[in-house]
PDB file of N, CA and C in Angstrom:
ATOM      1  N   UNK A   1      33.163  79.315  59.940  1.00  0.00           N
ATOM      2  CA  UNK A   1      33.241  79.736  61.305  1.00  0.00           C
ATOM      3  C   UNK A   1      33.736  78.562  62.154  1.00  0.00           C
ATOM      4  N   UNK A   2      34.715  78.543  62.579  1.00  0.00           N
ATOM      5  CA  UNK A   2      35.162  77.692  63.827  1.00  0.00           C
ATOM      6  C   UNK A   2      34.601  77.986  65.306  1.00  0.00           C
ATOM      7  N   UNK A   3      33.851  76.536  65.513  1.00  0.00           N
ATOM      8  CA  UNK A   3      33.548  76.393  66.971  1.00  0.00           C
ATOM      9  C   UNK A   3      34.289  75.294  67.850  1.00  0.00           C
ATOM     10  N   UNK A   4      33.578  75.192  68.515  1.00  0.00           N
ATOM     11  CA  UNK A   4      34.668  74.358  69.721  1.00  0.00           C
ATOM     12  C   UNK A   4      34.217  72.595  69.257  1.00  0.00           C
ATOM     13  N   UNK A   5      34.080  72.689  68.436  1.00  0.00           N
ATOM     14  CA  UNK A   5      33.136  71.152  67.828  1.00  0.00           C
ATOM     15  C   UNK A   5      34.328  70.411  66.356  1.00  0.00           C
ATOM     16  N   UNK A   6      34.755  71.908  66.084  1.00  0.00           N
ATOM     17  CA  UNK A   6      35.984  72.477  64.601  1.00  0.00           C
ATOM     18  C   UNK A   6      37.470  71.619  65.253  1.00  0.00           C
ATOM     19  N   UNK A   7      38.013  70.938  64.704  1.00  0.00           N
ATOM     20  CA  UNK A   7      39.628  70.166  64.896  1.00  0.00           C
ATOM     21  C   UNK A   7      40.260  71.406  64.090  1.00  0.00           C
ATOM     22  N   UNK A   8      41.350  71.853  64.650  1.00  0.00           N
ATOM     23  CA  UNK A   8      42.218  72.427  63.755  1.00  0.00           C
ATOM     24  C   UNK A   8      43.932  71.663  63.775  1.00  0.00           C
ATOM     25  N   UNK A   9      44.133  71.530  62.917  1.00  0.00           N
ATOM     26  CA  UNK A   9      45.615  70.957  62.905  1.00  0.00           C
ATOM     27  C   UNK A   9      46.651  72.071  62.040  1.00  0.00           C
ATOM     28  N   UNK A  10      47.296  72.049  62.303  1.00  0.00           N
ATOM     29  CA  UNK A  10      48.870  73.497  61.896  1.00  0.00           C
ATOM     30  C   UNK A  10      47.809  74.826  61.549  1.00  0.00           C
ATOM     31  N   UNK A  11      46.858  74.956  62.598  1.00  0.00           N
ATOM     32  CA  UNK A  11      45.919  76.498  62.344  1.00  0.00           C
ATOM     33  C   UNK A  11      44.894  76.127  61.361  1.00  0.00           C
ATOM     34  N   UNK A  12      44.578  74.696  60.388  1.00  0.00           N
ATOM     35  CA  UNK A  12      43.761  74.876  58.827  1.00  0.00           C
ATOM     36  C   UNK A  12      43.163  74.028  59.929  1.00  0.00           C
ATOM     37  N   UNK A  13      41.827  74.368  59.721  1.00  0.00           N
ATOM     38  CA  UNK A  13      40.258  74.225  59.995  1.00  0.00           C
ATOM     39  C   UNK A  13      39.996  73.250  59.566  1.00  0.00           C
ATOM     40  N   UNK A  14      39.937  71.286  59.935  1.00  0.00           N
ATOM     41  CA  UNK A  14      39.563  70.473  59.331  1.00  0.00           C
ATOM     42  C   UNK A  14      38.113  70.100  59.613  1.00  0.00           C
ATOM     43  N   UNK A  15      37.165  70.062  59.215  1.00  0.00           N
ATOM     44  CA  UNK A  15      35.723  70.294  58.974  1.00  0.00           C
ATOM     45  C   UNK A  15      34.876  68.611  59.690  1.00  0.00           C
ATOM     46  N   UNK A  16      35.932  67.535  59.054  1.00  0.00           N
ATOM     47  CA  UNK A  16      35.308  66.457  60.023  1.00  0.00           C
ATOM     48  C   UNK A  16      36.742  65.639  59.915  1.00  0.00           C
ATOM     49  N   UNK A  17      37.131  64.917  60.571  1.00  0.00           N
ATOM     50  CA  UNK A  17      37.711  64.216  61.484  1.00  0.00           C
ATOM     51  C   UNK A  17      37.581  62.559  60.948  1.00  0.00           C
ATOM     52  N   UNK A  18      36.553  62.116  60.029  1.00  0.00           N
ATOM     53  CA  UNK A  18      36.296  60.865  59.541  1.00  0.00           C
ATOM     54  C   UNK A  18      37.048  60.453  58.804  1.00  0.00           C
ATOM     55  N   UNK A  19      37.314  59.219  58.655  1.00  0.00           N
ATOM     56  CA  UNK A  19      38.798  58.634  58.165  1.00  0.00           C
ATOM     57  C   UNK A  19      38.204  58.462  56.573  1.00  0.00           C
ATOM     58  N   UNK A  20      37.000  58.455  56.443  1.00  0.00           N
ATOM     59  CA  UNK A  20      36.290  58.346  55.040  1.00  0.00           C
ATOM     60  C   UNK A  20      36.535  59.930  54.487  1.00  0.00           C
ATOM     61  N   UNK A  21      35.985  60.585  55.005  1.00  0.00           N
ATOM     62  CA  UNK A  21      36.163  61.814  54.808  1.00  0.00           C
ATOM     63  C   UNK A  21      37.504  62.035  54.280  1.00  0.00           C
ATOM     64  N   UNK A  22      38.505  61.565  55.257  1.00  0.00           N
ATOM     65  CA  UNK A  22      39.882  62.443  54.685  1.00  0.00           C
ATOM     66  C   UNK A  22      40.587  61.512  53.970  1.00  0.00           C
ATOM     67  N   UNK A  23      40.408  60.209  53.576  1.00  0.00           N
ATOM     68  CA  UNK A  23      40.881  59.065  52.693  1.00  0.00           C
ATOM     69  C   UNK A  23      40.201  59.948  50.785  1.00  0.00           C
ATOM     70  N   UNK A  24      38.843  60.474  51.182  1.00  0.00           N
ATOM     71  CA  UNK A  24      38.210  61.118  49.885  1.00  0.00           C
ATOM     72  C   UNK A  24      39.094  62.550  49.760  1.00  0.00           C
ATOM     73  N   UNK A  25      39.495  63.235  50.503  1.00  0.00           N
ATOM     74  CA  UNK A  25      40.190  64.875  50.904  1.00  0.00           C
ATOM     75  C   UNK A  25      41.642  64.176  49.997  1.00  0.00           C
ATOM     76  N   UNK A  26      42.006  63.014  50.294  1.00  0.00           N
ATOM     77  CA  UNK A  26      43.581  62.997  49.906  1.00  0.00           C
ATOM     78  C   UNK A  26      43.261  62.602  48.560  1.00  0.00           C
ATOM     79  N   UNK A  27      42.684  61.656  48.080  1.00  0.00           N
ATOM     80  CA  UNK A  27      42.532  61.047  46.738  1.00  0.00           C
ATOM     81  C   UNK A  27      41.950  62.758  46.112  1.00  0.00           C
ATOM     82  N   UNK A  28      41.175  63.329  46.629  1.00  0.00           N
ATOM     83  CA  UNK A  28      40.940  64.397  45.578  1.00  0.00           C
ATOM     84  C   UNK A  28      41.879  65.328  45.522  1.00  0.00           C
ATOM     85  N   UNK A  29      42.677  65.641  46.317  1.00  0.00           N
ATOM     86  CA  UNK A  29      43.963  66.477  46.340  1.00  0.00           C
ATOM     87  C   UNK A  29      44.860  65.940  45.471  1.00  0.00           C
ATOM     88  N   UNK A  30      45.372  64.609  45.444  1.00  0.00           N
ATOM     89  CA  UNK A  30      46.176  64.179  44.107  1.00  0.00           C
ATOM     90  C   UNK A  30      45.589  64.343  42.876  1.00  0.00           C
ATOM     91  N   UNK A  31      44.185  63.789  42.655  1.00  0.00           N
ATOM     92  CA  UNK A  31      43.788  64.169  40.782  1.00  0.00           C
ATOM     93  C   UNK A  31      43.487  65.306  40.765  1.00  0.00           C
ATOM     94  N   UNK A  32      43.634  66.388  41.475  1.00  0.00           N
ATOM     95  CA  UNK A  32      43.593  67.577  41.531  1.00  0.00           C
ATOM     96  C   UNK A  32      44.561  68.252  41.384  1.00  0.00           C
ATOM     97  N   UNK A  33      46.258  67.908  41.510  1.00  0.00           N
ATOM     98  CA  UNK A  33      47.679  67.755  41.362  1.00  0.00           C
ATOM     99  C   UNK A  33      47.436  67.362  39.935  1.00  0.00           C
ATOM    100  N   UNK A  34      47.525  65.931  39.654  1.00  0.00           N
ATOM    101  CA  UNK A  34      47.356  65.538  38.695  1.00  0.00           C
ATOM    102  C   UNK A  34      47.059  66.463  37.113  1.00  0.00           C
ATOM    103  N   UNK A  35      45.295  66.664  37.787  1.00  0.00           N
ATOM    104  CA  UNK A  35      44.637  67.724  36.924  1.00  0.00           C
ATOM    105  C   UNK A  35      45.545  68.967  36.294  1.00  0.00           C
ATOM    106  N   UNK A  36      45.897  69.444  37.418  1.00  0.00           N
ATOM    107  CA  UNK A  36      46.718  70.424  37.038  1.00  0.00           C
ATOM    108  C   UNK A  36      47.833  70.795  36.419  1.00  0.00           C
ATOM    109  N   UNK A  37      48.778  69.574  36.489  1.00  0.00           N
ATOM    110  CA  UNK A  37      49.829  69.418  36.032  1.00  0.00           C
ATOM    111  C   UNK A  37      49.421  68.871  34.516  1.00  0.00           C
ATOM    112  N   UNK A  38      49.011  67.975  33.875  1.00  0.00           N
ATOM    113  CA  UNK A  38      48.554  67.383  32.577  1.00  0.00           C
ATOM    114  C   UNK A  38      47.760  68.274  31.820  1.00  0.00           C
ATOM    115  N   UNK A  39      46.748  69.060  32.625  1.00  0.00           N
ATOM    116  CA  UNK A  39      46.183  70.320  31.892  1.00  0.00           C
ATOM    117  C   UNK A  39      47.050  71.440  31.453  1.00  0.00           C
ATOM    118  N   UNK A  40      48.292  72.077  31.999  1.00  0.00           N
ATOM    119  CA  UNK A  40      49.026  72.817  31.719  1.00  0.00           C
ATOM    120  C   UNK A  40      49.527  72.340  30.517  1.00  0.00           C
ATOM    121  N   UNK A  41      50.765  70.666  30.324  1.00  0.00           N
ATOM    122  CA  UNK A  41      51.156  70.240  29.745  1.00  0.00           C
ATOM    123  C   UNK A  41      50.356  70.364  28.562  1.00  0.00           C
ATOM    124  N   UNK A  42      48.865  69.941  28.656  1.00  0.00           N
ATOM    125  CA  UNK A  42      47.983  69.623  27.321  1.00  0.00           C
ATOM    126  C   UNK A  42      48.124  71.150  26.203  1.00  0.00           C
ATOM    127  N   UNK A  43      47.862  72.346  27.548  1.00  0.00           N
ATOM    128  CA  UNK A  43      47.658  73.828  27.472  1.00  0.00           C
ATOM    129  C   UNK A  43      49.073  74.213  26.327  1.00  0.00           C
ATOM    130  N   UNK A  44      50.131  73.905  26.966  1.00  0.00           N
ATOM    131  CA  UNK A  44      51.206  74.859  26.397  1.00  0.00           C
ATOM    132  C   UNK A  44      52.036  73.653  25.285  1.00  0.00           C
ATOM    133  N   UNK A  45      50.808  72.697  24.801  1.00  0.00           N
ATOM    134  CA  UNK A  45      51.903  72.066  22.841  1.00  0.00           C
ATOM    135  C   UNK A  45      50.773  72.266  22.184  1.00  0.00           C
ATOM    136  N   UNK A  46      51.497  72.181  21.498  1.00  0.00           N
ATOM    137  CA  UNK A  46      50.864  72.878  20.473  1.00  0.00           C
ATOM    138  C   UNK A  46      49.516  71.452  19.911  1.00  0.00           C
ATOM    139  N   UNK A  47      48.978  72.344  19.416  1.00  0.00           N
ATOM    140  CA  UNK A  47      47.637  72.012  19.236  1.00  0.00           C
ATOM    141  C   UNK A  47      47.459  71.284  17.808  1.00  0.00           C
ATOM    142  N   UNK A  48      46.372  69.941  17.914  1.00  0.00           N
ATOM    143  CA  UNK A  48      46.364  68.804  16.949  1.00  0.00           C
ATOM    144  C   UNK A  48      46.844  67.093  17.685  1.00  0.00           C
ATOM    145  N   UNK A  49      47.176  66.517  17.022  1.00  0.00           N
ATOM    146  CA  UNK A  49      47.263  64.975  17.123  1.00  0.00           C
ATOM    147  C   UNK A  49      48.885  64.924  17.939  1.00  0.00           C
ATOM    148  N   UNK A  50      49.129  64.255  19.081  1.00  0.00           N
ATOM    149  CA  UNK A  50      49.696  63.614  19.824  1.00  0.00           C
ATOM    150  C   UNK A  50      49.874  64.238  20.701  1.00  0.00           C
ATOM    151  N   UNK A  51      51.151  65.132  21.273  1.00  0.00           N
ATOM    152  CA  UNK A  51      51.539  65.193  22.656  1.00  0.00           C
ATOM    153  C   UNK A  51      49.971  66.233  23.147  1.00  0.00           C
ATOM    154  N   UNK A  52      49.222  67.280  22.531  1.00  0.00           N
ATOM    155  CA  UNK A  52      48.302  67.636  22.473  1.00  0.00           C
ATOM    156  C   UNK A  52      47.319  66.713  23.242  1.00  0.00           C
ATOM    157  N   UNK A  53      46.695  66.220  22.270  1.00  0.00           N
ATOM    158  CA  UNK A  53      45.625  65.624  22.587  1.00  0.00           C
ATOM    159  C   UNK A  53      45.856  64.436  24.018  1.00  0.00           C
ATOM    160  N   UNK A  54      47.066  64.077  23.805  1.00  0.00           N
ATOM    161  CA  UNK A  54      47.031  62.573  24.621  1.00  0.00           C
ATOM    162  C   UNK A  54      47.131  63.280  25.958  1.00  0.00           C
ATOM    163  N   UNK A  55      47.548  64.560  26.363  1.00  0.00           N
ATOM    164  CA  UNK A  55      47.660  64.903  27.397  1.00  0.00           C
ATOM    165  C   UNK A  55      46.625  65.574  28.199  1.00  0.00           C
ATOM    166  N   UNK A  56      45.376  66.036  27.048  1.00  0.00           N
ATOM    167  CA  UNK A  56      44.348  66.290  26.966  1.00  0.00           C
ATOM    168  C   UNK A  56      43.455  65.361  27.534  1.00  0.00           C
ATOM    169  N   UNK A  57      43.453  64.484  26.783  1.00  0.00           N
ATOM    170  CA  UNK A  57      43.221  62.570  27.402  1.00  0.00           C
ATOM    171  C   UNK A  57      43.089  62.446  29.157  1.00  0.00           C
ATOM    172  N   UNK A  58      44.364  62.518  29.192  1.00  0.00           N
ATOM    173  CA  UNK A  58      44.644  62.500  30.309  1.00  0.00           C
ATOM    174  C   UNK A  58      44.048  62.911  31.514  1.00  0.00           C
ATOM    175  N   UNK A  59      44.312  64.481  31.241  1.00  0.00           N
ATOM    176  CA  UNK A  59      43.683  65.724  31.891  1.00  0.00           C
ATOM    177  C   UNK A  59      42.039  65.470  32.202  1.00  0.00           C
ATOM    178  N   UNK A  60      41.547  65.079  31.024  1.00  0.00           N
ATOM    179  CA  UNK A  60      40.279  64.961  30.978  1.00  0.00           C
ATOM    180  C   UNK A  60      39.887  64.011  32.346  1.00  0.00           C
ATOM    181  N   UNK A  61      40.486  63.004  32.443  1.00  0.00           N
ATOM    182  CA  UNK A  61      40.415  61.592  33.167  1.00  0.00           C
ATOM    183  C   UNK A  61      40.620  62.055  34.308  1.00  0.00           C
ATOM    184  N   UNK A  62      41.447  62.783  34.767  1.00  0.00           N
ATOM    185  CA  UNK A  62      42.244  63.541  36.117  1.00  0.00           C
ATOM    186  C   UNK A  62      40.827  64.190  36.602  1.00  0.00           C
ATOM    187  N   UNK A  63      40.141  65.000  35.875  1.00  0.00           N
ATOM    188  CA  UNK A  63      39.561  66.076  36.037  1.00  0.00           C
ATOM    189  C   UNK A  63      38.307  65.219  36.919  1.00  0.00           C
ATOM    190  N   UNK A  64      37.800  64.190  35.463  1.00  0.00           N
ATOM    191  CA  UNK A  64      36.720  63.147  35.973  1.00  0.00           C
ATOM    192  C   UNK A  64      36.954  62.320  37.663  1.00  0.00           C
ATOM    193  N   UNK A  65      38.515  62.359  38.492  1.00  0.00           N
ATOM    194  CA  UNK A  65      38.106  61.680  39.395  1.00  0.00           C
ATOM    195  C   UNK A  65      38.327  62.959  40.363  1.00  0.00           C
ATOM    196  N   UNK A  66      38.598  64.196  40.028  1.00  0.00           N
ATOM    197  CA  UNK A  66      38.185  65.401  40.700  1.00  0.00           C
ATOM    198  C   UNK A  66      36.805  65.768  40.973  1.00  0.00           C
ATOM    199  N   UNK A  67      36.172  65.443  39.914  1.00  0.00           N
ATOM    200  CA  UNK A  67      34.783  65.304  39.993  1.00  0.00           C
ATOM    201  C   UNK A  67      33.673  64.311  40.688  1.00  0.00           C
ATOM    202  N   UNK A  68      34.572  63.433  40.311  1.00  0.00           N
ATOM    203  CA  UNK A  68      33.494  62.327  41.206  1.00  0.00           C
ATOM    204  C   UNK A  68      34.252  62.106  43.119  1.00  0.00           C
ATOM    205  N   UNK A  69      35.331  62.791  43.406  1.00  0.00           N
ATOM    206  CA  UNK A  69      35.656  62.712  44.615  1.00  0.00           C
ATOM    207  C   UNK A  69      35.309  64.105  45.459  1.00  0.00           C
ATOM    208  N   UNK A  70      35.124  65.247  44.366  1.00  0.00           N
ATOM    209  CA  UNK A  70      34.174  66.175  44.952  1.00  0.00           C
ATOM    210  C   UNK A  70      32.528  65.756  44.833  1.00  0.00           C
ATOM    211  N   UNK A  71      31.906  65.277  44.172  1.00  0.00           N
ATOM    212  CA  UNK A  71      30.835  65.115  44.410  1.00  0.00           C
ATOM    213  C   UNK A  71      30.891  64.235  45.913  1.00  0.00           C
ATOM    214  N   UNK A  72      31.439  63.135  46.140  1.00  0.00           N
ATOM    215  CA  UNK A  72      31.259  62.689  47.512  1.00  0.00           C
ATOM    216  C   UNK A  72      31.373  63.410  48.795  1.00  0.00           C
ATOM    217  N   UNK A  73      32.261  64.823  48.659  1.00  0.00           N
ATOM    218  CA  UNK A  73      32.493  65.282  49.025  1.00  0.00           C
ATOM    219  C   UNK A  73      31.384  66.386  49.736  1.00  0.00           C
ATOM    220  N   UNK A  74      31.018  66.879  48.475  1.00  0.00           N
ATOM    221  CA  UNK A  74      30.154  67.552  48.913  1.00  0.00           C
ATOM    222  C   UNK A  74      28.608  67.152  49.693  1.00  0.00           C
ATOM    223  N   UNK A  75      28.540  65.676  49.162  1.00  0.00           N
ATOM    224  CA  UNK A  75      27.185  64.995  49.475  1.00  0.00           C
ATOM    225  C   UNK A  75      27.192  64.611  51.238  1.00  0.00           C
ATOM    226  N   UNK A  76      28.589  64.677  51.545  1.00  0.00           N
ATOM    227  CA  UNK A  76      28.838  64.184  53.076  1.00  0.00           C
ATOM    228  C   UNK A  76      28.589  65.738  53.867  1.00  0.00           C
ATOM    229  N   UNK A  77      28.615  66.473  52.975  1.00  0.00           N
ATOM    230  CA  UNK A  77      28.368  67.753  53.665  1.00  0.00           C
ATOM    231  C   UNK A  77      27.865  68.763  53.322  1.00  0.00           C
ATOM    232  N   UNK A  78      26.401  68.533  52.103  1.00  0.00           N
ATOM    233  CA  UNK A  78      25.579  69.090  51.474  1.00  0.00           C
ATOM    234  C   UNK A  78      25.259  70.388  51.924  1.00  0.00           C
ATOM    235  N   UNK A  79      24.961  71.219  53.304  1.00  0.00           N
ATOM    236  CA  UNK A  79      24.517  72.211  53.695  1.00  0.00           C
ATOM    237  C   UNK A  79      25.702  72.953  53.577  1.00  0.00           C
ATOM    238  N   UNK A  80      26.899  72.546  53.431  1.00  0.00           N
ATOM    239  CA  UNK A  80      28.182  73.614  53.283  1.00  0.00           C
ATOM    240  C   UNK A  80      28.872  73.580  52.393  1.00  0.00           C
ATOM    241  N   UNK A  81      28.509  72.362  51.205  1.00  0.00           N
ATOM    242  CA  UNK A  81      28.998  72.639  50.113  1.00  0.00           C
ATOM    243  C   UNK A  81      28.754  72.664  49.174  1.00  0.00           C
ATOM    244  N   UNK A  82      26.865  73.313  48.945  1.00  0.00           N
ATOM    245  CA  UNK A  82      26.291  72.572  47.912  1.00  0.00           C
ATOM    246  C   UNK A  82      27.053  73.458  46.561  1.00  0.00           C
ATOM    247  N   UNK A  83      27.425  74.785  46.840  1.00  0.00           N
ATOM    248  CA  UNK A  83      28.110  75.632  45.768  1.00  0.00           C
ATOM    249  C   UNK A  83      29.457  75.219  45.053  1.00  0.00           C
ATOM    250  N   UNK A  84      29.751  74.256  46.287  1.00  0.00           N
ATOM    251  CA  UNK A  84      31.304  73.681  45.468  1.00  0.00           C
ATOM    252  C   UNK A  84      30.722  72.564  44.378  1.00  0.00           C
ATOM    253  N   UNK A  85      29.919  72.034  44.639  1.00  0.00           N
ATOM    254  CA  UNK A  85      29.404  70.710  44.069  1.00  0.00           C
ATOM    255  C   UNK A  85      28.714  71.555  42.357  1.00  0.00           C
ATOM    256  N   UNK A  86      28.025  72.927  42.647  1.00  0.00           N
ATOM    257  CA  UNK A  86      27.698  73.480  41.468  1.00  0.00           C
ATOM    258  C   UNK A  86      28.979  74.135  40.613  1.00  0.00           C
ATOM    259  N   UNK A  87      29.782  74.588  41.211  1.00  0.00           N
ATOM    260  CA  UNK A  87      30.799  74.950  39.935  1.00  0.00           C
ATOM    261  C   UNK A  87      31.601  73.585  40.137  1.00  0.00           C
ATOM    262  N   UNK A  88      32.131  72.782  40.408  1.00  0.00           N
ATOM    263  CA  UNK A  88      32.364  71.375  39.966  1.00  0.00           C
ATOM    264  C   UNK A  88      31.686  71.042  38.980  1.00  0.00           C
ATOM    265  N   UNK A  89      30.383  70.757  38.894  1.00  0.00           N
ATOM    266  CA  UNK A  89      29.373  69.924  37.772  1.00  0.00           C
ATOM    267  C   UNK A  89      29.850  71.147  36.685  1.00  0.00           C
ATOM    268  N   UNK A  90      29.504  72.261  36.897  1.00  0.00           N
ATOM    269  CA  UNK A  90      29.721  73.317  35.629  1.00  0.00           C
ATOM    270  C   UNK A  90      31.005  73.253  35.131  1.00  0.00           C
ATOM    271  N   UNK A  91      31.718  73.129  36.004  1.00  0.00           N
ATOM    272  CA  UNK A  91      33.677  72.995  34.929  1.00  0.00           C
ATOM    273  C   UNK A  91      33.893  71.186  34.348  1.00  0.00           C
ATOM    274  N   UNK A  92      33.287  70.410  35.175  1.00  0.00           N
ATOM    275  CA  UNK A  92      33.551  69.005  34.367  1.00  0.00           C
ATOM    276  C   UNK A  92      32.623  68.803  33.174  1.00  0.00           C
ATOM    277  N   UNK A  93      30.853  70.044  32.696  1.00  0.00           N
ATOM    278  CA  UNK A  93      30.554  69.944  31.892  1.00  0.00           C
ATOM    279  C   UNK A  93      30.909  70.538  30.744  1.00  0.00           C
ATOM    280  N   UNK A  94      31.653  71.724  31.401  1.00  0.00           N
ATOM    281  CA  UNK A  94      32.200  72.421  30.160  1.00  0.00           C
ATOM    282  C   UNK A  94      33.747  71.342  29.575  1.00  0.00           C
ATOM    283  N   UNK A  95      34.373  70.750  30.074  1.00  0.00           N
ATOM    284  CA  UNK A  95      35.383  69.973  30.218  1.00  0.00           C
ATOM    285  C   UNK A  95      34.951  68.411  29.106  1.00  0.00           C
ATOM    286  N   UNK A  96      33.923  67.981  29.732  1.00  0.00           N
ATOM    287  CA  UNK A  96      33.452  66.911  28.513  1.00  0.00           C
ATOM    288  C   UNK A  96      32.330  67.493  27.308  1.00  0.00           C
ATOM    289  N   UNK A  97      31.581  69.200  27.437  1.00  0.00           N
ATOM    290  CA  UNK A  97      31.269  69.813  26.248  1.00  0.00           C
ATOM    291  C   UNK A  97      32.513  69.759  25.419  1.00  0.00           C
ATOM    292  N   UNK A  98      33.512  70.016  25.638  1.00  0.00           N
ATOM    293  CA  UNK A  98      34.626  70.543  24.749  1.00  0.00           C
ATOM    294  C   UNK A  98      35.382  69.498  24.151  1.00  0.00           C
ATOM    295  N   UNK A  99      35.379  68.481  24.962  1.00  0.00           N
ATOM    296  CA  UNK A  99      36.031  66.829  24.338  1.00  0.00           C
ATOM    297  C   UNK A  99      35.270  66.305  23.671  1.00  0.00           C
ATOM    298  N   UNK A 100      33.974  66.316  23.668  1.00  0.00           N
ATOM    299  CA  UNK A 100      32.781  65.726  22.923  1.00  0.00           C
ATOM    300  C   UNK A 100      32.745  66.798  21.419  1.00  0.00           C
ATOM    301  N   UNK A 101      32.945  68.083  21.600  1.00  0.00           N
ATOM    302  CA  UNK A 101      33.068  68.809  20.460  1.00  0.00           C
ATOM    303  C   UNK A 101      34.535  68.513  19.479  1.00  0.00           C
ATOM    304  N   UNK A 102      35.296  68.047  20.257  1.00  0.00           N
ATOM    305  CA  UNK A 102      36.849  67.537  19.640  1.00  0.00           C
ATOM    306  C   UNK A 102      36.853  66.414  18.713  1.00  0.00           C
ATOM    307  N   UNK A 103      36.119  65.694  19.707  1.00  0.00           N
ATOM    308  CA  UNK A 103      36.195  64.030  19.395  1.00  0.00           C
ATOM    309  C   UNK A 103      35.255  64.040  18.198  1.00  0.00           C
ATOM    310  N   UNK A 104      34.062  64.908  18.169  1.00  0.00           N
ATOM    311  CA  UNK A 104      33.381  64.911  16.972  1.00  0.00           C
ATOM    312  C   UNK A 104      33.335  65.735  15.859  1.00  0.00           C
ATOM    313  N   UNK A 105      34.386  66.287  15.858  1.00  0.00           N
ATOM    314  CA  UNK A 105      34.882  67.481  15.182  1.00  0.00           C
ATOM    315  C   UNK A 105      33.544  68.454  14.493  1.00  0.00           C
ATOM    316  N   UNK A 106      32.902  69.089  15.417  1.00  0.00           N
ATOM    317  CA  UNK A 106      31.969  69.374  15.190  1.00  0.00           C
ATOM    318  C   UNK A 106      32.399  70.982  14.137  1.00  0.00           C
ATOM    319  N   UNK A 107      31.764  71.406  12.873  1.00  0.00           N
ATOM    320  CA  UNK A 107      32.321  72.339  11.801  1.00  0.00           C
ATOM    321  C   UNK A 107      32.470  73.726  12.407  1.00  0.00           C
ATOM    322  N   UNK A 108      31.221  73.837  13.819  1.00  0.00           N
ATOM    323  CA  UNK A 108      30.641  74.927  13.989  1.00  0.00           C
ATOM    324  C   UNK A 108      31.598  75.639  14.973  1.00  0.00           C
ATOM    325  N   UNK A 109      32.458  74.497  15.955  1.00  0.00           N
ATOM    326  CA  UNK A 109      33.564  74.282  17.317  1.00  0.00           C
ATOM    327  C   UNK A 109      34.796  75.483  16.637  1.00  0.00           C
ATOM    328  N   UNK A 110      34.798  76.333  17.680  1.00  0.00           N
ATOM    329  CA  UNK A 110      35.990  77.686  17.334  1.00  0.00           C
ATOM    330  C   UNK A 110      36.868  77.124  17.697  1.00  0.00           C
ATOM    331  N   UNK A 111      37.255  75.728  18.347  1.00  0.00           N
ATOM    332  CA  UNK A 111      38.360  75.234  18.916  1.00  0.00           C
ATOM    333  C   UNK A 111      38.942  74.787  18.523  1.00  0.00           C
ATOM    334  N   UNK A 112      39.164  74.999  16.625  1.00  0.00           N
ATOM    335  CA  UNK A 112      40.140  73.873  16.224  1.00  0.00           C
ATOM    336  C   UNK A 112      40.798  75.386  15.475  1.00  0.00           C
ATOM    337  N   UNK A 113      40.691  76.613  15.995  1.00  0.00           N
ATOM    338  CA  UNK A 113      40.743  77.469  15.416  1.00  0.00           C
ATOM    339  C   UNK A 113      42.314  78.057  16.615  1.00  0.00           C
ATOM    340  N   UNK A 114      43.355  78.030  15.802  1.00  0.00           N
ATOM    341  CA  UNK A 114      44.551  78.227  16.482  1.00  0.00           C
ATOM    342  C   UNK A 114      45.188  79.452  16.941  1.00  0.00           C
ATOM    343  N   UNK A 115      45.519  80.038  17.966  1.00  0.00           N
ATOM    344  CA  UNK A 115      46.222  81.733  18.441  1.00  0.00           C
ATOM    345  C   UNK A 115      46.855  81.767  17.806  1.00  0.00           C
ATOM    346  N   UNK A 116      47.812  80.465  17.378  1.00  0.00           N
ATOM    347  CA  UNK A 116      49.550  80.583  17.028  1.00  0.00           C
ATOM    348  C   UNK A 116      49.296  80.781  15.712  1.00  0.00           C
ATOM    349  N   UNK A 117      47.731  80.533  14.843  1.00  0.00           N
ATOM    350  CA  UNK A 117      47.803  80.476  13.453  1.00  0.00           C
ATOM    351  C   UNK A 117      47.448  82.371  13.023  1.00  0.00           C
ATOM    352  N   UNK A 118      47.008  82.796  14.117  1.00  0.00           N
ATOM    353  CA  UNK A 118      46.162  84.192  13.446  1.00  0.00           C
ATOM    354  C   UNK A 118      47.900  85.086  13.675  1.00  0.00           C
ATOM    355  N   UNK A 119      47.975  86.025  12.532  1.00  0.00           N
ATOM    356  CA  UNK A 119      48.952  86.870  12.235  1.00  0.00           C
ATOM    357  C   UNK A 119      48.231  88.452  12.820  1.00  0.00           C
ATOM    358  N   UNK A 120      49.082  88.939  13.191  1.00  0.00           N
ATOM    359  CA  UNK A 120      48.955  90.421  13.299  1.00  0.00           C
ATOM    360  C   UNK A 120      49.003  90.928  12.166  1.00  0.00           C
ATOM    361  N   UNK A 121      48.520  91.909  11.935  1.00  0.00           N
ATOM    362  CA  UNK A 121      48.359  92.538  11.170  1.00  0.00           C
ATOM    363  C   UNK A 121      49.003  94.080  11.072  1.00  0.00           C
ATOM    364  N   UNK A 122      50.187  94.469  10.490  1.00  0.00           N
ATOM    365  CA  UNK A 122      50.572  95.485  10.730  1.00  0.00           C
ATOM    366  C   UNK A 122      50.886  96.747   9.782  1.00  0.00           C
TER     367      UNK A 122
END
């Protein structure tokens, strides 16, 4: 809800005005770019040892300063964002569940289990 207390700049609703605030808004908007772009890359080679994984690597790292620049984020403004701060923690845990299951090649992990390998059946 915008009140008369609310800055708006080109119509988008900027929430506070603090140079801390929006120095954390820009750094999380790039590893959030970042994120996105290296996660796709990781997403669409094929799966196993190099362009795979290293981009995976990457992604992972991107994701981690998405995470720790939303957590500040949300802590500067706990009553309005404590829900962003909960699916944040839930996607960076599922994010290092799944690297920790990689890295340890755990027998039980469906993830080493490939789309491109299963055949139709016709």
């Amino acid at each position: 809800m915008i009140d008369e207390n609310t800055t708006v700049i080109l119509g988008i609703p900027i929430p506070s005005t603090d140079p801390a605030f929006l120095t954390i808004v820009g750094i999380h908007v790039l590893f959030g770019l970042a994120a996105v772009t290296t996660g796709a890359v990781a997403m669409l080679s094929r799966k196993g040892r190099g362009r795979h994984s290293s981009w995976g690597a990457i992604y992972f790292w991107c994701l981690s300063g998405v995470f720790a620049t939303m957590s500040a984020l949300s802590f500067m403004r706990w009553v309005e964002n404590y829900h962003l701060f909960i699916l944040g923690a839930l996607a960076f845990a599922s994010a290092y569940f799944g690297r920790s299951a990689a890295r340890r090649r755990w027998q039980q992990w469906p993830g080493f289990i490939s789309l491109a390998r299963v055949r139709p059946t016709s």
